[in-house]
N, C-alpha and C. Protein backbone atom coordinates (compact mmCIF):
# COMPACT_ATOMS: atom_id res chain seq x y z
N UNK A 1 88.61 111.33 64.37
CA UNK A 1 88.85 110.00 64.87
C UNK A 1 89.10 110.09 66.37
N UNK A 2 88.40 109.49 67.15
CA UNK A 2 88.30 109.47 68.71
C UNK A 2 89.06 108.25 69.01
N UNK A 3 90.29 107.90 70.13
CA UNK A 3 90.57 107.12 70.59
C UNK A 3 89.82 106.61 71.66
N UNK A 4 89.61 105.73 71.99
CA UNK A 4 89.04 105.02 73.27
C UNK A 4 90.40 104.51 74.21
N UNK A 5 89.68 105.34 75.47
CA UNK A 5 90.86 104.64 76.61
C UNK A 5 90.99 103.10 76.44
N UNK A 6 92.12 102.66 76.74
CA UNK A 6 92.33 101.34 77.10
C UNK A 6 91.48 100.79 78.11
N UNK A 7 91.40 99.40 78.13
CA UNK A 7 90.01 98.89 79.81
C UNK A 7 91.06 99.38 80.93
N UNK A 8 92.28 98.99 81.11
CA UNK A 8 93.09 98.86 81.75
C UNK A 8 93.17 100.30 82.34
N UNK A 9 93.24 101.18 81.34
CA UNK A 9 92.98 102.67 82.19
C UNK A 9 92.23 103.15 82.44
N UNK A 10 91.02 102.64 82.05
CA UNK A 10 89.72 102.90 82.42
C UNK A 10 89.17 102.51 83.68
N UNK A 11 89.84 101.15 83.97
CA UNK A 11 89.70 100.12 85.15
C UNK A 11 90.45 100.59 86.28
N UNK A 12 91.57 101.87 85.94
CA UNK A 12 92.39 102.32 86.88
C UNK A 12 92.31 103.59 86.96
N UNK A 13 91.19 104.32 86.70
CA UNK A 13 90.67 105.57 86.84
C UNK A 13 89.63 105.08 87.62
N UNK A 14 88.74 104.47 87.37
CA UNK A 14 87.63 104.01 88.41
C UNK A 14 87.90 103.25 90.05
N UNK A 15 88.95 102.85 89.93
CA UNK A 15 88.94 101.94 91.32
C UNK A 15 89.76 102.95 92.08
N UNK A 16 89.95 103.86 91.94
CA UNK A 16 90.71 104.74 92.96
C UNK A 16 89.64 105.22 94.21
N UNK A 17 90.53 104.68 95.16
CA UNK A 17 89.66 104.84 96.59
C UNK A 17 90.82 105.52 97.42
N UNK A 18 90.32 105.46 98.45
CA UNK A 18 90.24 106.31 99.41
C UNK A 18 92.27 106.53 99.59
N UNK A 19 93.24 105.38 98.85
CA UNK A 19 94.17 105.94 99.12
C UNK A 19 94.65 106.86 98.38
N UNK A 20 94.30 107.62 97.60
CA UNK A 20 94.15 108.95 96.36
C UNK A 20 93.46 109.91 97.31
N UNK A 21 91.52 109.48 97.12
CA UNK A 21 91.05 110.62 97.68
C UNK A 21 91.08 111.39 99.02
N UNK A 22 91.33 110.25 100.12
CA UNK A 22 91.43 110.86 101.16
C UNK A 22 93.22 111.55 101.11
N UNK A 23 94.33 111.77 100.53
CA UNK A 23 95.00 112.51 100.38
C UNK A 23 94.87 113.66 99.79
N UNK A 24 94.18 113.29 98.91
CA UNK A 24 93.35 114.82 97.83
C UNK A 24 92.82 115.95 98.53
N UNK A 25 91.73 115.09 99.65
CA UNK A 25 91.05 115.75 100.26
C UNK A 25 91.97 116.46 101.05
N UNK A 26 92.67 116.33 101.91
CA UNK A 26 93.51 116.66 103.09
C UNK A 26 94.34 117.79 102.21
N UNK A 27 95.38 117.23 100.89
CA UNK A 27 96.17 118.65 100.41
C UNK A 27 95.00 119.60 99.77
N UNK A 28 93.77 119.68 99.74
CA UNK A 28 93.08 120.66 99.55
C UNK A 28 92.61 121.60 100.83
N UNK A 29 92.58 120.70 101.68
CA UNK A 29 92.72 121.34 102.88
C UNK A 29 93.58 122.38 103.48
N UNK A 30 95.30 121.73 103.09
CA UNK A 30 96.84 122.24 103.34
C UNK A 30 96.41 123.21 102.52
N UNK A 31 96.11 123.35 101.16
CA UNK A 31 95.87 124.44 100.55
C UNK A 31 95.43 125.84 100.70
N UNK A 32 94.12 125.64 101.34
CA UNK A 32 93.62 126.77 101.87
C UNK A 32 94.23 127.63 103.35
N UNK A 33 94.61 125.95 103.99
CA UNK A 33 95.01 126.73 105.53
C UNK A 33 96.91 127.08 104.74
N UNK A 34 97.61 127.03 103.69
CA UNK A 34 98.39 127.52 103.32
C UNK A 34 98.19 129.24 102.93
N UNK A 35 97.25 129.41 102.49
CA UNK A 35 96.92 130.83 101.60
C UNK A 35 96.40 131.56 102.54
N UNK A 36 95.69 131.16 104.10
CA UNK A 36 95.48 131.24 105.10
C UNK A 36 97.06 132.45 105.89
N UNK A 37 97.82 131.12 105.71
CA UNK A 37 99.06 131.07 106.69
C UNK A 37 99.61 132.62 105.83
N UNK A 38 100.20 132.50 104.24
CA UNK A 38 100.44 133.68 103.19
C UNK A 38 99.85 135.12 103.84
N UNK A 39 98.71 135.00 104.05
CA UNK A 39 98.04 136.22 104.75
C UNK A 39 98.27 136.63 105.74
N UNK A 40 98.96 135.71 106.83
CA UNK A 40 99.21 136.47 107.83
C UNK A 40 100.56 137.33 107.83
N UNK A 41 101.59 137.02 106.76
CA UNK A 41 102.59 137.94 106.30
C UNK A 41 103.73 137.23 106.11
N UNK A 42 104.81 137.63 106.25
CA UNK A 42 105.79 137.07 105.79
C UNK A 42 106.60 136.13 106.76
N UNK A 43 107.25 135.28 106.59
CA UNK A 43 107.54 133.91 107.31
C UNK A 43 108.67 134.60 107.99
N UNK A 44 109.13 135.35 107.25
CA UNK A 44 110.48 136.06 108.10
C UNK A 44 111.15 137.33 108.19
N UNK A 45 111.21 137.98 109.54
CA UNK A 45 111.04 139.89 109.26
C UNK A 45 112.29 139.96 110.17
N UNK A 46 113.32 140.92 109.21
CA UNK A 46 114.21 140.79 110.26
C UNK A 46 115.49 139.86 110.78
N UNK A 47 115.57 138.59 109.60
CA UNK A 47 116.17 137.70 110.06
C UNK A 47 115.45 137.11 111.46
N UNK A 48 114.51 137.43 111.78
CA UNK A 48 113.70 136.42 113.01
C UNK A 48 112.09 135.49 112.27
N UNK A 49 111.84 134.52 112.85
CA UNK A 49 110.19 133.89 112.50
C UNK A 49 109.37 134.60 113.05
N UNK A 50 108.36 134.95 112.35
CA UNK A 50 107.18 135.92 112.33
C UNK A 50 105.98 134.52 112.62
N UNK A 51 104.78 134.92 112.77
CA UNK A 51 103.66 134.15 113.54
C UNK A 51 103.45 133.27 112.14
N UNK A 52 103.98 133.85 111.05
CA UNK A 52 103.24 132.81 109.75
C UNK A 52 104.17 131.72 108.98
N UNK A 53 105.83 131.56 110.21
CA UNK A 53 106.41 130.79 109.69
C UNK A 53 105.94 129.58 109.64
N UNK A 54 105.95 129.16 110.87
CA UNK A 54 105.46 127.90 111.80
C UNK A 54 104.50 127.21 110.32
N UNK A 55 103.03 128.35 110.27
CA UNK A 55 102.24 127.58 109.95
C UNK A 55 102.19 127.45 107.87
N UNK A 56 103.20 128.22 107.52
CA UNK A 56 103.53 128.01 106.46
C UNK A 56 104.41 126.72 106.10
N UNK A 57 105.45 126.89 106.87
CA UNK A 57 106.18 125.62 106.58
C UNK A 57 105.54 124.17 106.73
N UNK A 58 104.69 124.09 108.02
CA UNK A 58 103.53 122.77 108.17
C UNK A 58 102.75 122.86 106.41
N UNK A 59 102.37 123.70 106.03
CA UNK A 59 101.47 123.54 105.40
C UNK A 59 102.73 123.21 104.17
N UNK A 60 103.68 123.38 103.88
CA UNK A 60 104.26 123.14 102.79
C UNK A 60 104.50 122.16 102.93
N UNK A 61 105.31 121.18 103.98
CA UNK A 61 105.36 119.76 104.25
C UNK A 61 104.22 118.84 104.05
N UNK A 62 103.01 119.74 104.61
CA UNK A 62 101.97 118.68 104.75
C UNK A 62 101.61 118.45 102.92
N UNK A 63 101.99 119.63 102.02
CA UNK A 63 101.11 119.20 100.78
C UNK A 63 102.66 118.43 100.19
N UNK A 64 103.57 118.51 100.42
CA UNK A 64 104.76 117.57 99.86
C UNK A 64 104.48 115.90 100.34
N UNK A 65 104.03 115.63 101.78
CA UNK A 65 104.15 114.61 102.01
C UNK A 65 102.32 113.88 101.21
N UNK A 66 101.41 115.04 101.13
CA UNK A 66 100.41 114.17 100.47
C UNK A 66 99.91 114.07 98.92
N UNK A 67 101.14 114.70 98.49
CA UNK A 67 101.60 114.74 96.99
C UNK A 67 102.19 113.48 96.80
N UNK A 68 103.29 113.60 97.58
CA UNK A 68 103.97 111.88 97.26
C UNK A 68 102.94 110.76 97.63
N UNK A 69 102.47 110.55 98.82
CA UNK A 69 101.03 109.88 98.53
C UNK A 69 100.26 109.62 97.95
N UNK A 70 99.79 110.32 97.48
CA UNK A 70 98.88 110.28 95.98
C UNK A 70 99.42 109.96 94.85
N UNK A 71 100.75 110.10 94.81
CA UNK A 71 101.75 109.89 93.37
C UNK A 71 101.80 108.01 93.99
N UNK A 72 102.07 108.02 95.19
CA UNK A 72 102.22 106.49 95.52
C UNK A 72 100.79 105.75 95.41
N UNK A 73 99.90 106.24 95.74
CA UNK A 73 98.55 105.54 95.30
C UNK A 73 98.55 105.20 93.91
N UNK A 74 98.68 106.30 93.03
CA UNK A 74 98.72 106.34 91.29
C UNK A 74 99.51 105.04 90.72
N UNK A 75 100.70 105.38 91.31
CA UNK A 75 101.48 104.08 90.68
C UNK A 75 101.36 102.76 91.18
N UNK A 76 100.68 102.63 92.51
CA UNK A 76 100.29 101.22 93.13
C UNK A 76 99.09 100.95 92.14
N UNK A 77 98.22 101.88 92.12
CA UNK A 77 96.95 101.28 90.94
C UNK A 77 97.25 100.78 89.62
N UNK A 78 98.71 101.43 89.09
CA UNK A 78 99.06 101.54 87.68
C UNK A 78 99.88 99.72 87.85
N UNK A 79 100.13 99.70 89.17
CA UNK A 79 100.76 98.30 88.77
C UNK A 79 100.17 97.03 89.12
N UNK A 80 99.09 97.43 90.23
CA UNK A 80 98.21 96.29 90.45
C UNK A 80 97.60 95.11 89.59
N UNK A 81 96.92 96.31 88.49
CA UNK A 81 96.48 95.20 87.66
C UNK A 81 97.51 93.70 87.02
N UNK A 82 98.73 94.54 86.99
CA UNK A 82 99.71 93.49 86.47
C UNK A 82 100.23 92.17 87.69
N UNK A 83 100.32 92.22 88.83
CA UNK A 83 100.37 91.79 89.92
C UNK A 83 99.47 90.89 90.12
N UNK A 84 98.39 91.70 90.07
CA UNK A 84 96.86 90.96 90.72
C UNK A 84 96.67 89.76 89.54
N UNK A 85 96.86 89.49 88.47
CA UNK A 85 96.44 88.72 87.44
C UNK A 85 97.84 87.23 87.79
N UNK A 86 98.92 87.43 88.08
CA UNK A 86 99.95 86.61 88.62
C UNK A 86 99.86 86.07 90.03
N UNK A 87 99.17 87.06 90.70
CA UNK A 87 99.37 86.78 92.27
C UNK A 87 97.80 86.08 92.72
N UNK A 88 97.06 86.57 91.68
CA UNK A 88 95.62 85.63 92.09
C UNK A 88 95.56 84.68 91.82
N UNK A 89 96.15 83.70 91.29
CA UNK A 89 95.83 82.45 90.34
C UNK A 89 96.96 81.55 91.84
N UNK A 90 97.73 81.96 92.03
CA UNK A 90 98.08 81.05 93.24
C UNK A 90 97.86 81.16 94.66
N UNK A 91 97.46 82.93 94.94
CA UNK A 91 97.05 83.28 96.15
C UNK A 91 95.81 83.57 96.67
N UNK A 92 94.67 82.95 95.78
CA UNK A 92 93.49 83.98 96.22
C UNK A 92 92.79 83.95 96.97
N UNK A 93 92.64 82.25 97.53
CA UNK A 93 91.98 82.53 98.68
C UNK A 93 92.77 81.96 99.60
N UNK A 94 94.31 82.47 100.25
CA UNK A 94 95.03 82.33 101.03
C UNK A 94 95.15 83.39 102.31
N UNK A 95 94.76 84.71 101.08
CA UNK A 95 95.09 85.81 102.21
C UNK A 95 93.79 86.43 102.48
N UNK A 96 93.53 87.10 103.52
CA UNK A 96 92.50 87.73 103.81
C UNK A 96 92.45 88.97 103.41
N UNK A 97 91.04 89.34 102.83
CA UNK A 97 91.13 90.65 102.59
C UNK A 97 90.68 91.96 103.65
N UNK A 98 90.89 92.84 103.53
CA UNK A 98 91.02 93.97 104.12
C UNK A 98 89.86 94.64 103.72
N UNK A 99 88.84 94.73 104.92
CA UNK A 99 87.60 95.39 104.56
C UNK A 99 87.62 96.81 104.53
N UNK A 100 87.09 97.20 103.33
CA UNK A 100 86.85 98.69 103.00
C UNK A 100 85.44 99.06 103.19
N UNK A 101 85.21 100.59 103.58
CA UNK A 101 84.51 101.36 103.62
C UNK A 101 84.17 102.22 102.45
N UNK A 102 83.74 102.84 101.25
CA UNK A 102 83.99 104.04 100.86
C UNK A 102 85.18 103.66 100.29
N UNK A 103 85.82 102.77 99.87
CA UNK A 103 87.61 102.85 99.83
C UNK A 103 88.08 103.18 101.02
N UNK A 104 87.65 103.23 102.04
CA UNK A 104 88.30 103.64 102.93
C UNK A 104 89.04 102.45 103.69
N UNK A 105 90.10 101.74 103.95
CA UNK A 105 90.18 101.02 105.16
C UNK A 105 89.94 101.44 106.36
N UNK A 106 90.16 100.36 106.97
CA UNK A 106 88.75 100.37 108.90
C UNK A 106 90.28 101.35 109.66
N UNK A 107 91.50 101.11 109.18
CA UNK A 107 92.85 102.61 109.68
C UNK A 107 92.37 103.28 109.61
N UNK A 108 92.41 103.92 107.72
CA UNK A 108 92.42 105.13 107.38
C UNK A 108 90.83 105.80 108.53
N UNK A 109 89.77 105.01 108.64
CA UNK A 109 88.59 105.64 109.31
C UNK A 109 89.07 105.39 110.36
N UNK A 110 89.46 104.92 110.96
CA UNK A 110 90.51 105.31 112.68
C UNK A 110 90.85 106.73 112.77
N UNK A 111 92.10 106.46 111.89
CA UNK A 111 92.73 107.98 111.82
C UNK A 111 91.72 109.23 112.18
N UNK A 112 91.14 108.95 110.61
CA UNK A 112 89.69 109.89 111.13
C UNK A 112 89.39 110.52 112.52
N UNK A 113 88.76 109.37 112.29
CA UNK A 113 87.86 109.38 113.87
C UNK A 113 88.45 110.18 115.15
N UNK A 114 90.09 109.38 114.95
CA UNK A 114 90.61 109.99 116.15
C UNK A 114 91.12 111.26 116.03
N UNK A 115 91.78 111.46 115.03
CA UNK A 115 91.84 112.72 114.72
C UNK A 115 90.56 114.03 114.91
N UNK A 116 89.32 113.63 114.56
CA UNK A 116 88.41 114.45 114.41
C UNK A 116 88.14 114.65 116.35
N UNK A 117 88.16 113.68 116.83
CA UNK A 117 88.46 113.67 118.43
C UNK A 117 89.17 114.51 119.33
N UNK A 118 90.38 113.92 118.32
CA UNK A 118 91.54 115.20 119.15
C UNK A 118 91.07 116.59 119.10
N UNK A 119 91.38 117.14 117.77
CA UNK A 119 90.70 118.07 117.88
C UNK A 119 89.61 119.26 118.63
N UNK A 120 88.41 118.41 118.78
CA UNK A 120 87.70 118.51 119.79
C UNK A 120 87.96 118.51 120.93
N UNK A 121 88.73 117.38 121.65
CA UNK A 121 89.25 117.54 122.73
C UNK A 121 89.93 117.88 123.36
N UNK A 122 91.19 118.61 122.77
CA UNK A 122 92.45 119.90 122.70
C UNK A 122 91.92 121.20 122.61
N UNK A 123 90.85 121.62 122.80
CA UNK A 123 90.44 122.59 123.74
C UNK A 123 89.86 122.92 124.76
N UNK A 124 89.07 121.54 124.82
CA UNK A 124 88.51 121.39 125.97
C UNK A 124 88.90 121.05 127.41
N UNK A 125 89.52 119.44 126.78
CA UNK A 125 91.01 119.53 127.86
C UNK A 125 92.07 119.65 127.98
N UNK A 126 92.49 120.13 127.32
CA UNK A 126 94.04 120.87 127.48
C UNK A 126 94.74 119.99 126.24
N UNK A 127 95.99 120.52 125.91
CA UNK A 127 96.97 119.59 125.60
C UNK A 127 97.30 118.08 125.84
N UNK A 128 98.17 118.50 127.04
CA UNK A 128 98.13 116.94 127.69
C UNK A 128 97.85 115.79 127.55
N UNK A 129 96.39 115.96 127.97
CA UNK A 129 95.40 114.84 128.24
C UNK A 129 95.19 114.36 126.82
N UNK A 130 94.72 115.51 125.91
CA UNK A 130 94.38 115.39 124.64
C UNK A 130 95.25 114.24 123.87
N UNK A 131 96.78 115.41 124.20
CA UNK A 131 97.93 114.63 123.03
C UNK A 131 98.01 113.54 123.46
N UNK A 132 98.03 113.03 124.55
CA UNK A 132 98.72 111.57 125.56
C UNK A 132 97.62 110.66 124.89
N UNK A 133 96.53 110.84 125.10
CA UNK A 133 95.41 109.45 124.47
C UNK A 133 95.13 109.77 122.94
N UNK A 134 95.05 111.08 122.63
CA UNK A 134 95.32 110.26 120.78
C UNK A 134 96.72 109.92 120.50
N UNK A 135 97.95 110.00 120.67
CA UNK A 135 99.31 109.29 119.79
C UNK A 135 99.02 107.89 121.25
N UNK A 136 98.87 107.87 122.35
CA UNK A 136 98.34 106.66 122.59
C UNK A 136 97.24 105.80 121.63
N UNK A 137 96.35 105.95 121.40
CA UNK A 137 95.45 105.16 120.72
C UNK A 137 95.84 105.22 119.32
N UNK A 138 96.46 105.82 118.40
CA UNK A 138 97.54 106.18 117.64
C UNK A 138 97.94 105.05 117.42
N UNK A 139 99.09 104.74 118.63
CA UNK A 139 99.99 103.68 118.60
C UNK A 139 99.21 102.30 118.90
N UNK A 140 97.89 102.21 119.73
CA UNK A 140 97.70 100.94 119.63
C UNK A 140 96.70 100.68 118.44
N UNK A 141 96.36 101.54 117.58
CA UNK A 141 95.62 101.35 116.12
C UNK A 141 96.57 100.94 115.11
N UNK A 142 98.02 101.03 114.67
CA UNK A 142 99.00 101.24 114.47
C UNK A 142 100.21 99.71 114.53
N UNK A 143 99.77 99.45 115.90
CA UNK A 143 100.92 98.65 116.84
C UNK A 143 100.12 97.69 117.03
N UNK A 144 98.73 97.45 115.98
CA UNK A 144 98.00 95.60 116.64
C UNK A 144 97.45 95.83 118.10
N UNK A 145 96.77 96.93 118.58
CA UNK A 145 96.13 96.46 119.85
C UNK A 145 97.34 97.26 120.81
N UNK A 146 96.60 96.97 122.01
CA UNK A 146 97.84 96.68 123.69
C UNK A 146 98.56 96.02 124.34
N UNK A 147 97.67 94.35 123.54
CA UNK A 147 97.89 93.68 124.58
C UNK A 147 99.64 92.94 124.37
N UNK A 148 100.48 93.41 123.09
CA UNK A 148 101.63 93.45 123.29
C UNK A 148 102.49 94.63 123.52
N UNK A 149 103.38 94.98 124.18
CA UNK A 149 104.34 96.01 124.58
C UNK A 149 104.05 97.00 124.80
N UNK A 150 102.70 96.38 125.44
CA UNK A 150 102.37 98.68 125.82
C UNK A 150 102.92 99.37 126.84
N UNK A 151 104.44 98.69 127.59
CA UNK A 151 104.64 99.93 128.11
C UNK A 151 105.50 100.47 127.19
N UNK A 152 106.08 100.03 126.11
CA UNK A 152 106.78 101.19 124.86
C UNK A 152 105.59 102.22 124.26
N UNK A 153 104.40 101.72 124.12
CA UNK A 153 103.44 102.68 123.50
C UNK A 153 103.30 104.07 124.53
N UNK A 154 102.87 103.04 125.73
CA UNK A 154 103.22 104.38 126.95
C UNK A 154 103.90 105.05 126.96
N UNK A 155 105.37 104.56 127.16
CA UNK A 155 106.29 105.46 126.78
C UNK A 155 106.97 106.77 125.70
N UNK A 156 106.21 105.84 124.66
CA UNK A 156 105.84 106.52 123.38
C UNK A 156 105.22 107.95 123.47
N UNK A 157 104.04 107.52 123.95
CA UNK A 157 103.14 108.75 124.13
C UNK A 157 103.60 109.31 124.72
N UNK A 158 104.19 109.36 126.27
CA UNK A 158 104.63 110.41 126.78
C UNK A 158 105.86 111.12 126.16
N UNK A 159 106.42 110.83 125.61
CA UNK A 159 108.11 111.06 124.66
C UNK A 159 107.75 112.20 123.74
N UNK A 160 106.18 111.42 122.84
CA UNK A 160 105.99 112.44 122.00
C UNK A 160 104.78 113.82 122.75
N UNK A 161 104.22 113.49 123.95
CA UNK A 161 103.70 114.63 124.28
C UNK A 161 104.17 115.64 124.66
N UNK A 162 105.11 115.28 125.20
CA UNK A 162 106.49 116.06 126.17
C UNK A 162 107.16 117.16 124.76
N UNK A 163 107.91 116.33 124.26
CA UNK A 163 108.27 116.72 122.92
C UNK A 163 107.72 117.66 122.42
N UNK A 164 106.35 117.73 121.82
CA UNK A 164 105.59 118.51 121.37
C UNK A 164 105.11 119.80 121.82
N UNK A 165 104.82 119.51 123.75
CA UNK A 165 104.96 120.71 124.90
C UNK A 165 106.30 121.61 124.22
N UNK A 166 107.33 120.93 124.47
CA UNK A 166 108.71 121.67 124.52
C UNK A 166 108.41 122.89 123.07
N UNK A 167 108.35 121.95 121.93
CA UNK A 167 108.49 122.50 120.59
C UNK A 167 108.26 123.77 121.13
N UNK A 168 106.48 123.77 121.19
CA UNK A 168 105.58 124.53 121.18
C UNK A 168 105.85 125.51 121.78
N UNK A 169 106.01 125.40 123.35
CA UNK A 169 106.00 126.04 124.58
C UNK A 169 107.35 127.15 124.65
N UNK A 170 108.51 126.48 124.33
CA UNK A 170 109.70 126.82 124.64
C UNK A 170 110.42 127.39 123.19
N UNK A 171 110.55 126.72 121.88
CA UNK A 171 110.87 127.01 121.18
C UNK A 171 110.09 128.35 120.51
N UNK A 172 108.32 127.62 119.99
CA UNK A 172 107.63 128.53 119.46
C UNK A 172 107.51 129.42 120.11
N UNK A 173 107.05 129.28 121.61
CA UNK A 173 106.68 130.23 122.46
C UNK A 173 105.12 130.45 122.11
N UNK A 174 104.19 128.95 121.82
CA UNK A 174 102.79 129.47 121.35
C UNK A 174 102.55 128.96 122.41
N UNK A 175 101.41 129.58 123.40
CA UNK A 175 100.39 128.88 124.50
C UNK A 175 99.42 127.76 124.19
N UNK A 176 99.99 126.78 124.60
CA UNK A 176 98.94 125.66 124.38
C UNK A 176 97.80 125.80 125.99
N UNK A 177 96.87 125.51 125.63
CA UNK A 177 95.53 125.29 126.70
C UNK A 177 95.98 123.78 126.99
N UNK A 178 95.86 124.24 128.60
CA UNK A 178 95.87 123.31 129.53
C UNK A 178 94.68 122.64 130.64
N UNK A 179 94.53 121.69 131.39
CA UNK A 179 93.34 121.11 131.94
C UNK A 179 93.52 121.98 132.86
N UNK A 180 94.52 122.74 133.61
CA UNK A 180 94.83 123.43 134.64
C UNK A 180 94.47 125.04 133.99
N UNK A 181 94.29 125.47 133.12
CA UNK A 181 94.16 126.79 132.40
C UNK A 181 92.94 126.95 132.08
N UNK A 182 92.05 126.13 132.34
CA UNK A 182 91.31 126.34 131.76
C UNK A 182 90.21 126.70 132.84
């Protein structure tokens, strides 16, 4: 005797988009650059941090924070349906919807984008320049635009570029590439 899924879980196995997979994708990512990080040896020799703390501990945060993500996608799908059947009948064509890609929202492909940017451009031109215009554009993808309070975004950016110099520079003691170093 075979049970048949319910529609309801059937209907919520299928509509999972991009706020599931693109977390999936990413802790499969943390994954490898984790087993990565494992190889380079032990996080701590000596009572001092060895070169594979740093990038072990990122990688353990990063798959904790996109575990809970994905657990938060799961249960937003698991409750939608119940929501959506109450909240459509008086709201439906009040609010605007949010165009998807792929499941993707037009953010989540921001993120992307800029991210895949940075990247690229944090070796080429240095730190700096790099970090300052992506958590700038960051914040105005984020923050609705510029055209309100961007000198906090400004400020922003520089707070967290600075910041990040220090970590790196002073604490880690890792050489970041600079527009001047290069």
């Amino acid at each position: 005797m075979t049970s048949r899924p319910s529609s309801r879980q059937s209907t919520q196995r299928s509509s999972l988009g991009g706020e599931f997979f693109v977390p999936a994708a990413l802790a499969l990512i943390a994954l490898v650059y984790l087993v990565s990080a494992i190889q380079l040896g032990p996080p701590m020799k000596g009572g001092n941090m060895t070169a594979s703390f740093f990038p072990i501990a990122t990688a353990v945060l990063m798959l904790i924070a996109l575990t809970c993500a994905m657990v938060h996608a799961l249960r937003g799908k698991a409750k939608a349906p119940e929501e959506e059947t109450a909240a459509s009948a008086e709201f439906s064509n009040d609010l605007p919807r949010r165009r998807q890609y792929a499941g993707l929202s037009l953010g989540a492909i921001g993120v992307v984008v800029l991210t895949a940017g940075y990247l690229l451009a944090f070796d080429l031109i240095g730190y700096f320049v790099a970090t300052f215009v992506y958590v700038l554009l960051l914040t105005g993808l984020f923050g609705g635009g510029f055209r309100e309070k961007w000198p906090t975004k400004l400020i922003a950016a520089i707070v967290i570029t600075v910041a990040g110099y220090l970590l790196f520079e002073v604490v880690f003691q890792v050489r970041l590439p600079t527009l001047w170093s290069q």
